[in-house]
Each structure stands twice: as C-alpha cells, then as structure tokens.
N, C-alpha and C. Protein backbone atom coordinates (compact mmCIF):
# COMPACT_ATOMS: atom_id res chain seq x y z
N UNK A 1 103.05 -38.80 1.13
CA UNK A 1 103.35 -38.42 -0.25
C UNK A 1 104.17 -37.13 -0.24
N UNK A 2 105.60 -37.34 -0.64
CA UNK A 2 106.48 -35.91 -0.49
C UNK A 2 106.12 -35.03 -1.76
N UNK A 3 104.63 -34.91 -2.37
CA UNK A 3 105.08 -34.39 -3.64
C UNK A 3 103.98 -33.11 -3.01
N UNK A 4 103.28 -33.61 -1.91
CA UNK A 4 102.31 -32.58 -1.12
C UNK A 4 102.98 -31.96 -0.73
N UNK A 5 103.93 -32.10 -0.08
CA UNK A 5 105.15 -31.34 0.87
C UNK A 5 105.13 -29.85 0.29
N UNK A 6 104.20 -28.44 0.24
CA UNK A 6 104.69 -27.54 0.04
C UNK A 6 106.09 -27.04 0.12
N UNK A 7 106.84 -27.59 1.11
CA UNK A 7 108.22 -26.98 1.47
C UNK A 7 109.12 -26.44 0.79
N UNK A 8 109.85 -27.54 0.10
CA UNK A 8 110.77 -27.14 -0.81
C UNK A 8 110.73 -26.78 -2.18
N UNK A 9 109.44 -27.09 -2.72
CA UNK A 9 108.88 -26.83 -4.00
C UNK A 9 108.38 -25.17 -3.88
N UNK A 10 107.64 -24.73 -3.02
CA UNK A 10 107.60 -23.32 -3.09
C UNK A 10 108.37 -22.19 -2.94
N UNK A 11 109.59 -22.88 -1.94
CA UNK A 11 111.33 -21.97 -1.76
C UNK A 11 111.58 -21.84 -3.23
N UNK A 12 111.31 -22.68 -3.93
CA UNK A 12 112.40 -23.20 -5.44
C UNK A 12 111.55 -22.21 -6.33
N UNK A 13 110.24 -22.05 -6.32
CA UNK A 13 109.07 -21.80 -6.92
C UNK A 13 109.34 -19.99 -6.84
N UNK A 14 109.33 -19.56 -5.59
CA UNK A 14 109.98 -18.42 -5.01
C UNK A 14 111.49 -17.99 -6.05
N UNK A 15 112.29 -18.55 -5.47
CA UNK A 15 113.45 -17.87 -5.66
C UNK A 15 113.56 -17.82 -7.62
N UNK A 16 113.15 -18.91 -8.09
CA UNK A 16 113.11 -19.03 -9.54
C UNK A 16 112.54 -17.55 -9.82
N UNK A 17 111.01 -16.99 -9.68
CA UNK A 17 110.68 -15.97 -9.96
C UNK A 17 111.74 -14.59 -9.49
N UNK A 18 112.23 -14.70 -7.97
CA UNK A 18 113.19 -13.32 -7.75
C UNK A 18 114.12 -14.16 -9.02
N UNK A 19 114.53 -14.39 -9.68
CA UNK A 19 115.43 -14.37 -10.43
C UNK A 19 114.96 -13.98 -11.76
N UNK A 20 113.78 -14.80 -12.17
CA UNK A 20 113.12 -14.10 -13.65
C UNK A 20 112.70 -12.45 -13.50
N UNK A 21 112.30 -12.21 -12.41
CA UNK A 21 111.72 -10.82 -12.31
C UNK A 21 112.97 -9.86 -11.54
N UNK A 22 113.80 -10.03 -11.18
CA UNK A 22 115.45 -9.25 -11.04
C UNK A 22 116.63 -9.45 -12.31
N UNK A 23 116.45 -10.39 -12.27
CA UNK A 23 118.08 -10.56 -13.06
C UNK A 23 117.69 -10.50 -14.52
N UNK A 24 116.71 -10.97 -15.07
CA UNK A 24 116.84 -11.25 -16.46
C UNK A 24 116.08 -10.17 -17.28
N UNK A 25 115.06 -8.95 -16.27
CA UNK A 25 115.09 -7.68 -17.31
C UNK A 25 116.10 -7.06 -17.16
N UNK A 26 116.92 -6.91 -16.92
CA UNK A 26 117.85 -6.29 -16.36
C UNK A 26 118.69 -6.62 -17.53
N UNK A 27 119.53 -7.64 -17.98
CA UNK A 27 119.87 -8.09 -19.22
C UNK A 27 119.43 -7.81 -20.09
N UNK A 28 117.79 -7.92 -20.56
CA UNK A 28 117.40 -7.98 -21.40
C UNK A 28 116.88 -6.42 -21.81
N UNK A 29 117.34 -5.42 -20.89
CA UNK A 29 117.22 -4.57 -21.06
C UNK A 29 118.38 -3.49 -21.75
N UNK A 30 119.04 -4.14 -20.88
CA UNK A 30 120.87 -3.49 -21.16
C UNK A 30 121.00 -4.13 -23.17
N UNK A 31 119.89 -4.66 -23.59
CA UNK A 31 120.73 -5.27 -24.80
C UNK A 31 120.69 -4.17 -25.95
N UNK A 32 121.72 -4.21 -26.96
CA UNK A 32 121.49 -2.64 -27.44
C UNK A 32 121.54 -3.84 -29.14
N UNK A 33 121.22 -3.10 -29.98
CA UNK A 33 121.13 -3.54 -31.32
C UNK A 33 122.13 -2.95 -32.17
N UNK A 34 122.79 -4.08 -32.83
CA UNK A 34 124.25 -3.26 -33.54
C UNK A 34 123.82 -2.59 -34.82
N UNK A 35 122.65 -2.60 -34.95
CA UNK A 35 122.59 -1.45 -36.51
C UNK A 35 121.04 -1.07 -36.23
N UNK A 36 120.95 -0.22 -36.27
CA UNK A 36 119.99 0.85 -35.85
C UNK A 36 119.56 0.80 -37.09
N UNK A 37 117.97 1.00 -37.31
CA UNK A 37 117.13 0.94 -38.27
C UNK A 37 117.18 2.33 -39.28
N UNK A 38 117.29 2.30 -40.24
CA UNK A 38 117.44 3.08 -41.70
C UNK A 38 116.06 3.77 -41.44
N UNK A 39 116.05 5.21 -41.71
CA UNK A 39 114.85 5.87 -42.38
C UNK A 39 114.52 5.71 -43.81
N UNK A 40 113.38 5.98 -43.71
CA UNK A 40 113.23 5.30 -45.70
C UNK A 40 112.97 6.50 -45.70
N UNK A 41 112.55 6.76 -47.09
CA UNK A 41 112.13 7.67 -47.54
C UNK A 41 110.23 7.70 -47.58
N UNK A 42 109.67 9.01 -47.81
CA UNK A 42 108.23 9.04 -47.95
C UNK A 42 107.34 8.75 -49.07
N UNK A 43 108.52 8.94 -50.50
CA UNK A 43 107.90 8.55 -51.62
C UNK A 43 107.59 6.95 -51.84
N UNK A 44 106.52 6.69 -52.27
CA UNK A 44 106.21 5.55 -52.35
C UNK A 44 106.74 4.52 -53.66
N UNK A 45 106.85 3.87 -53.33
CA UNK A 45 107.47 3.32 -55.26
C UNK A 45 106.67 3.25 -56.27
N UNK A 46 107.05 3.14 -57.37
CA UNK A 46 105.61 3.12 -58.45
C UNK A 46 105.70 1.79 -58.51
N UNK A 47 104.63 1.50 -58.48
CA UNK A 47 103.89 0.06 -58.78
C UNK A 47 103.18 -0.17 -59.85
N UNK A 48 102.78 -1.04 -60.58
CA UNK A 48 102.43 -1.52 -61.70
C UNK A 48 101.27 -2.20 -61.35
N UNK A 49 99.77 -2.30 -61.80
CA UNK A 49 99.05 -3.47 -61.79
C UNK A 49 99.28 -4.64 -62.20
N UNK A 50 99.14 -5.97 -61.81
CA UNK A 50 99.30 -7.29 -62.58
C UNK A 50 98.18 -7.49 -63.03
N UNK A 51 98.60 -7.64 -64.38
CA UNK A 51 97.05 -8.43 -65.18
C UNK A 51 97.31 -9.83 -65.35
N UNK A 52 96.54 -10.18 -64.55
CA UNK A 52 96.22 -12.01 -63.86
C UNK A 52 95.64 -12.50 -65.40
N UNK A 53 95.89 -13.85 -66.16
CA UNK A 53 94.89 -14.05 -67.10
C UNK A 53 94.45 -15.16 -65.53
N UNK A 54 92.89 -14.81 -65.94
CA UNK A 54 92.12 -15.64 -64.47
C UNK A 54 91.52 -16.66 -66.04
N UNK A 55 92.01 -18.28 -65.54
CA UNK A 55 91.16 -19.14 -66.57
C UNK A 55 90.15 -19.79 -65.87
C-alpha cells in the first residue's frame, strides 16, 4: 500500500510548512494599509431614548 509509504508525503509535508512558516509572514507582514485609521473625537454623541410602544 503506497499510501503507508512515509517517504514522499512527509518531504511534501516538510517543505509545504518551510514555506508557510518563511515566505508567507514575511508578505503578510510587509503589507501596509492605504488609509490609516481616523482619530475620533472623545465627546460622545447625544443620544435620545426610544420609546418602544411594547403591545
């Protein structure tokens, strides 16, 4: 049964991970965001209660 065959399934098994764990933080690190997040302000908005009619 070639599916026992550790051989070539664990090379593949291997090198797949050096590639998820080298190459792709590495990318995913370098990625920069084209608009940088807004400061709000501290005042809060005024809000209104809703009066629900509950039937």
């Amino acid at each position: 049964m070639p599916q026992l065959n550790p051989a070539p399934w664990f090379l593949i098994l291997v090198f797949s991970w050096f590639v998820f764990l080298t190459l792709i933080p590495q990318k995913v690190l370098a990625h920069t965001y084209p608009n940088e997040p807004a400061s709000h302000t501290k005042q809060k908005p005024n809000t209104q209660p809703w009066n629900w009619p509950w039937h």
